[in-house]
C-alpha atoms as a PDB file:
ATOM      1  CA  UNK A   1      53.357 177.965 -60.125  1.00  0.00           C
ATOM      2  CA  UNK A   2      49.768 177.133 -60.716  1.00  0.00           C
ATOM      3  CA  UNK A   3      46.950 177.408 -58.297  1.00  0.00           C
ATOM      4  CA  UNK A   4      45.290 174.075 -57.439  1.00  0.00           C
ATOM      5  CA  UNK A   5      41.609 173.223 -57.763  1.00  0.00           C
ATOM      6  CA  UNK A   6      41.015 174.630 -53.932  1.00  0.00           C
ATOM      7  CA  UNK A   7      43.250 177.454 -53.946  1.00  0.00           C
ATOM      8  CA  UNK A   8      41.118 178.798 -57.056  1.00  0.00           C
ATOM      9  CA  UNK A   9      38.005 178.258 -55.649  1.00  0.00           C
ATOM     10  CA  UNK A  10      39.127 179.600 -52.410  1.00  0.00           C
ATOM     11  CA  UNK A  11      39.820 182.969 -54.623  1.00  0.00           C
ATOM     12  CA  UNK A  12      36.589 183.238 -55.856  1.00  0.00           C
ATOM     13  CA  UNK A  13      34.451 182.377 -53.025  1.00  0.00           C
ATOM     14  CA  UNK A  14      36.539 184.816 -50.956  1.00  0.00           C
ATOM     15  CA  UNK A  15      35.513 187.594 -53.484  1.00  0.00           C
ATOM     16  CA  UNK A  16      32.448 186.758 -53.841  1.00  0.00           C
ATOM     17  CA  UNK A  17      32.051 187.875 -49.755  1.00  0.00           C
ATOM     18  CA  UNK A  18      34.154 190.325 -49.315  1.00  0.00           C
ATOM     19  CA  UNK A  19      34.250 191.844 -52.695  1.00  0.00           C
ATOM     20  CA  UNK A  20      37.631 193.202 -51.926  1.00  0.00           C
ATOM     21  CA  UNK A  21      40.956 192.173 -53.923  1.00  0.00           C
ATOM     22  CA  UNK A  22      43.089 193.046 -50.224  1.00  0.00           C
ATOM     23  CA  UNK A  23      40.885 191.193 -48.408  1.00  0.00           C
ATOM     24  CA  UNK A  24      40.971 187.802 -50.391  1.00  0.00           C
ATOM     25  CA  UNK A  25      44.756 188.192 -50.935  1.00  0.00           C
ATOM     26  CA  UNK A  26      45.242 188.625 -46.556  1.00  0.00           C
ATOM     27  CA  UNK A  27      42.703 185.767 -46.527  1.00  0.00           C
ATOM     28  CA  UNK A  28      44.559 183.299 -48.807  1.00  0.00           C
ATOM     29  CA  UNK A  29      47.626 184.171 -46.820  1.00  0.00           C
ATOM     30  CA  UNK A  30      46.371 183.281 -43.484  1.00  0.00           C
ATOM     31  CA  UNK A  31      44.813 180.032 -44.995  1.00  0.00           C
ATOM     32  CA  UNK A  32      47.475 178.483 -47.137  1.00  0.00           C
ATOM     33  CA  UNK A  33      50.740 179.956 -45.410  1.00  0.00           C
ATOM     34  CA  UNK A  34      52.985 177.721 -47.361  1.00  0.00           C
ATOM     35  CA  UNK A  35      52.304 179.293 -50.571  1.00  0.00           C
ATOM     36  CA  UNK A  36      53.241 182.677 -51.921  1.00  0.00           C
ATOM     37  CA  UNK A  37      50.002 185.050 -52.302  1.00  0.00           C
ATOM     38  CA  UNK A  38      48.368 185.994 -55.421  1.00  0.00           C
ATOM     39  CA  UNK A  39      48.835 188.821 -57.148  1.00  0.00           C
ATOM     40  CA  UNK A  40      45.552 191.370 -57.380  1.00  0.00           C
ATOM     41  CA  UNK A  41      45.627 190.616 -61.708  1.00  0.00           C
ATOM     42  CA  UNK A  42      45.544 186.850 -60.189  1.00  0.00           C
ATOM     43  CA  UNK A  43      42.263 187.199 -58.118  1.00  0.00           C
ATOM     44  CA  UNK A  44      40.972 189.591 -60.731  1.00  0.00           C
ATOM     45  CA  UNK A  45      41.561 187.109 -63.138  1.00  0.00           C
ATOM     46  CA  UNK A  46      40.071 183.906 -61.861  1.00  0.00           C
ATOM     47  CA  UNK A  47      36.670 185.924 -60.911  1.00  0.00           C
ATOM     48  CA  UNK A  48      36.067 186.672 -63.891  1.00  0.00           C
ATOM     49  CA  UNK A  49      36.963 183.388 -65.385  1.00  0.00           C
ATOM     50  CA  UNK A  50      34.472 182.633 -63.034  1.00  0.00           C
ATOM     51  CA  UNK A  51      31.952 185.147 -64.235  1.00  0.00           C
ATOM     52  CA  UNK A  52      32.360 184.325 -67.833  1.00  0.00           C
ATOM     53  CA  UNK A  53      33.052 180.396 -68.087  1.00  0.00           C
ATOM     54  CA  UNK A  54      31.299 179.696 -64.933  1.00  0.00           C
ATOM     55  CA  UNK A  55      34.436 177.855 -63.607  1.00  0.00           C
ATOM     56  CA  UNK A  56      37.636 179.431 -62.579  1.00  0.00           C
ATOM     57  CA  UNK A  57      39.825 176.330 -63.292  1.00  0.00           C
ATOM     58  CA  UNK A  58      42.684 176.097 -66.017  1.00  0.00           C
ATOM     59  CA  UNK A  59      41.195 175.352 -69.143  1.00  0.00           C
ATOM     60  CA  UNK A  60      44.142 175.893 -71.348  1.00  0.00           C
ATOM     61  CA  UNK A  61      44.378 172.176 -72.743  1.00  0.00           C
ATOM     62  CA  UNK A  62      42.841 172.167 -76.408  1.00  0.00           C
ATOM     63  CA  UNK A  63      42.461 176.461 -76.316  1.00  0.00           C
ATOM     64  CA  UNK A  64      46.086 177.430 -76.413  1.00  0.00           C
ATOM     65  CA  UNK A  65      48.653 177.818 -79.534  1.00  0.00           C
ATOM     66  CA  UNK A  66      47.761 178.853 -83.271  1.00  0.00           C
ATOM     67  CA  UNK A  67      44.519 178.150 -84.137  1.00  0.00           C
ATOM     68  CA  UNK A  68      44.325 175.533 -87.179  1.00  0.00           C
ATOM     69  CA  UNK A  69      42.789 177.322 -89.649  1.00  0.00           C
ATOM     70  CA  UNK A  70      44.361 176.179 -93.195  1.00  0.00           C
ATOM     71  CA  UNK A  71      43.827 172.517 -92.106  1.00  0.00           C
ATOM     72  CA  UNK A  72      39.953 172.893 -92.087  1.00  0.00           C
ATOM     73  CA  UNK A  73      37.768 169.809 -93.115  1.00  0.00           C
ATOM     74  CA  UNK A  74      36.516 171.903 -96.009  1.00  0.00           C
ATOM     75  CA  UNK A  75      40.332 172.286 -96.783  1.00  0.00           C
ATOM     76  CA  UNK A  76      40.927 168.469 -96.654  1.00  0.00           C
ATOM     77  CA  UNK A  77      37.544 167.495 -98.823  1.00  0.00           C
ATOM     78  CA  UNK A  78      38.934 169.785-101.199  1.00  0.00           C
ATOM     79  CA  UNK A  79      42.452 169.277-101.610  1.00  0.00           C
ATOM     80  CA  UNK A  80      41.196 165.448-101.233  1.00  0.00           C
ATOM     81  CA  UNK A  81      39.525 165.868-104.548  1.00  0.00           C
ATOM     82  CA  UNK A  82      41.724 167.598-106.335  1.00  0.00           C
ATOM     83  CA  UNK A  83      44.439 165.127-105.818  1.00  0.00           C
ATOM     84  CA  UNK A  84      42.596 161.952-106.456  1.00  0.00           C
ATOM     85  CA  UNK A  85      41.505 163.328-109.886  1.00  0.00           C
ATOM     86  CA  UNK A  86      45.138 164.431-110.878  1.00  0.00           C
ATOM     87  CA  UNK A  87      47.742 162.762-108.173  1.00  0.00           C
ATOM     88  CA  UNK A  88      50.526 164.385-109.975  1.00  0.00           C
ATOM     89  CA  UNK A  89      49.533 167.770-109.237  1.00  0.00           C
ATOM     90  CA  UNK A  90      52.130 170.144-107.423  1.00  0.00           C
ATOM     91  CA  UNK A  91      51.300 172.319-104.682  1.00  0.00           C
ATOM     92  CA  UNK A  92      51.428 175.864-106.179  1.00  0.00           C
ATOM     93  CA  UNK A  93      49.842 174.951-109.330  1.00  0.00           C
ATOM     94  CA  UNK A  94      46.354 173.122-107.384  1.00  0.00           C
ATOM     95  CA  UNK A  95      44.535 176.107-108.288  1.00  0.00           C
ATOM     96  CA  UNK A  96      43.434 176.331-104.310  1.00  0.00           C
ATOM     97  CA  UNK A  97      43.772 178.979-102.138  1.00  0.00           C
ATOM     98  CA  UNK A  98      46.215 177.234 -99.587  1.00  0.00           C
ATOM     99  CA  UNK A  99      50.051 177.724 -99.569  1.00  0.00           C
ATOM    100  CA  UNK A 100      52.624 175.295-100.309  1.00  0.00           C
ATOM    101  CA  UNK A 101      52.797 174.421 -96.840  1.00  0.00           C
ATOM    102  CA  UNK A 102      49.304 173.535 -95.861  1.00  0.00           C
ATOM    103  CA  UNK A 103      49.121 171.795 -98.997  1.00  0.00           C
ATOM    104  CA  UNK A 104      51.478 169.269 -97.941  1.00  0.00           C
ATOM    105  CA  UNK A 105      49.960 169.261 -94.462  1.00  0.00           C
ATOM    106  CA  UNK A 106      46.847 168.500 -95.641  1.00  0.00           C
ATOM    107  CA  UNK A 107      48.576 165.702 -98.026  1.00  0.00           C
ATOM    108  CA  UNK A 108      50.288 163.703 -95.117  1.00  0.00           C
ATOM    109  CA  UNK A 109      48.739 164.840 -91.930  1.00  0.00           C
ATOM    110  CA  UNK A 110      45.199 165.036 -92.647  1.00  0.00           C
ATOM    111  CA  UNK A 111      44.602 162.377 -95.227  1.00  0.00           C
ATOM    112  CA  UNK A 112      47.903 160.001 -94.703  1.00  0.00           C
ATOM    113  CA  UNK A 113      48.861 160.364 -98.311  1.00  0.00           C
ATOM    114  CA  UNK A 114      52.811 160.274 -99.016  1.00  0.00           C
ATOM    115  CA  UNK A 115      54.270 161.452-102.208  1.00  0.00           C
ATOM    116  CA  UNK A 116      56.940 160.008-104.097  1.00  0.00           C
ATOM    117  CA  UNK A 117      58.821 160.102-106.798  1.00  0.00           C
ATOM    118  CA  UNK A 118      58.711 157.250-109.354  1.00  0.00           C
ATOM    119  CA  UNK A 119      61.889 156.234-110.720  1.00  0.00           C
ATOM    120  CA  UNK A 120      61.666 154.754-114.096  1.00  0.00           C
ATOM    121  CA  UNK A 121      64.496 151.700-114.667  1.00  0.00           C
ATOM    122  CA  UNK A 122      65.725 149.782-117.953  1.00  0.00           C
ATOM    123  CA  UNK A 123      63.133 147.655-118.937  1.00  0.00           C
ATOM    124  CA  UNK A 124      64.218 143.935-118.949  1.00  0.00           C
ATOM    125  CA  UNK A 125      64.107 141.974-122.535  1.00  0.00           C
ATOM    126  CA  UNK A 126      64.735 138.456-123.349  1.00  0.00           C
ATOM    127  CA  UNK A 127      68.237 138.978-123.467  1.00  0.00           C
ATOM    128  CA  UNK A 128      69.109 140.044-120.067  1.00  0.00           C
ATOM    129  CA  UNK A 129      68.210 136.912-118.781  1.00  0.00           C
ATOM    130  CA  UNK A 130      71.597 135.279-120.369  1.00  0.00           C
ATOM    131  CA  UNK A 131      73.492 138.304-119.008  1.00  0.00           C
ATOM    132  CA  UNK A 132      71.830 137.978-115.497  1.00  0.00           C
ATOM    133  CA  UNK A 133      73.308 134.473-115.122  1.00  0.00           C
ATOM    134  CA  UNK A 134      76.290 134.817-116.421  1.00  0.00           C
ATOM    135  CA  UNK A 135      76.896 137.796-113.890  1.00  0.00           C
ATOM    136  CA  UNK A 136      75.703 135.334-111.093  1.00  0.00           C
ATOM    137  CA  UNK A 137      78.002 132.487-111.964  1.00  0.00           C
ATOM    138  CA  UNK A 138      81.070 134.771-112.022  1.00  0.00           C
ATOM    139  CA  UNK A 139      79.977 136.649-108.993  1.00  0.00           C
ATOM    140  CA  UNK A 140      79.239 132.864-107.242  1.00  0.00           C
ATOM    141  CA  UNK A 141      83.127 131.556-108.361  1.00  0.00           C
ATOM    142  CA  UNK A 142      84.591 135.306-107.067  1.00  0.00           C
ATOM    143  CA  UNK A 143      83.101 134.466-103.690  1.00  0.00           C
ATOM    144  CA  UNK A 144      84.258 130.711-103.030  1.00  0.00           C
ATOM    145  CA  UNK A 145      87.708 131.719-104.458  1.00  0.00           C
ATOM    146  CA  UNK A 146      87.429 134.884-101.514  1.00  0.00           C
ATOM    147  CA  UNK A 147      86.487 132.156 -99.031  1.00  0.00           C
ATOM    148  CA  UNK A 148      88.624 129.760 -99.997  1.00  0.00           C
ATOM    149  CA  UNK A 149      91.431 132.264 -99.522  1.00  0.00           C
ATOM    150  CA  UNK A 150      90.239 133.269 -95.926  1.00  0.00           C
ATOM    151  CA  UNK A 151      89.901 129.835 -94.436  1.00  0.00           C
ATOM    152  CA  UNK A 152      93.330 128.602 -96.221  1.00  0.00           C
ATOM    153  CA  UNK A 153      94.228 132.282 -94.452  1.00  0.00           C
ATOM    154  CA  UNK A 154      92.909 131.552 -91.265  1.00  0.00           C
ATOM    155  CA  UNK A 155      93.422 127.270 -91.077  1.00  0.00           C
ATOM    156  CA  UNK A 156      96.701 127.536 -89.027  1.00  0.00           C
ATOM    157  CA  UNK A 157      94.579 129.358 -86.030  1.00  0.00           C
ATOM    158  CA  UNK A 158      92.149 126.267 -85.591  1.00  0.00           C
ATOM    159  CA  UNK A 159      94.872 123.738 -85.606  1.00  0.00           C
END
């Protein structure tokens, strides 16, 4: 479990005069009984968190995980440029030195571009539009015949 804000700099200022791991871990035992002691790494630790950031609380929000490094702003001005003067490049063949991966990152993450794929249809002609209603008419009589059939069907349950 974490150490809170006062536990922490409890630690420190303990250290600071006594200058003794023992003593600040018998001190933090007498003074917050409910909670297990720290460890000697744990003391050591938070002074020199101390020492170096000049604060000995949990800074771990925004500093832990993989570091983004493919998804750069450089990266995204590039790859930015590259696709808006040929959007039908693929990934591998950019000519940039980013993987397949961070390619597509970039793509949708970074600049909220989505790819797709267009699919080319038959193109309608004068023609069609003779076909199209003819299909609609016959489609229209197919239904009324299906509901007149269920409601002839079903007539006996509403009498």
């Amino acid at each position: 479990m974490q150490l809170t804000k006062e536990q922490r700099t409890f630690i420190v200022e303990k250290y600071f005069q006594a200058k003794s791991f023992q003593q600040v871990i018998q001190s933090f035992q007498e003074h917050f009984t409910e909670r297990q002691f720290p460890t000697k790494m744990t003391v050591w630790r938070n002074v020199t968190r101390y020492r170096t950031e000049g604060t000995s609380l949990d800074f771990n929000k925004g500093r832990s995980g993989r570091k983004i490094t493919g998804r750069s702003e450089k990266n995204v001005r590039i790859v930015q440029g590259v696709v808006t003067e040929n959007p039908r490049i693929f990934a591998r063949k950019s000519g940039l030195d980013v993987s397949k991966s961070t390619f597509n990152r970039l793509i949708t993450l970074d600049l909220k571009w989505h790819p797709y794929n267009m699919h080319v249809r038959n193109k309608l002609l004068d023609d069609d539009l003779p076909r199209q209603l003819n299909f609609a008419q016959w489609f229209c009589k197919q239904m009324f015949g299906l509901w007149t059939t269920l409601w002839l069907a079903m007539r006996p349950l509403f009498i």
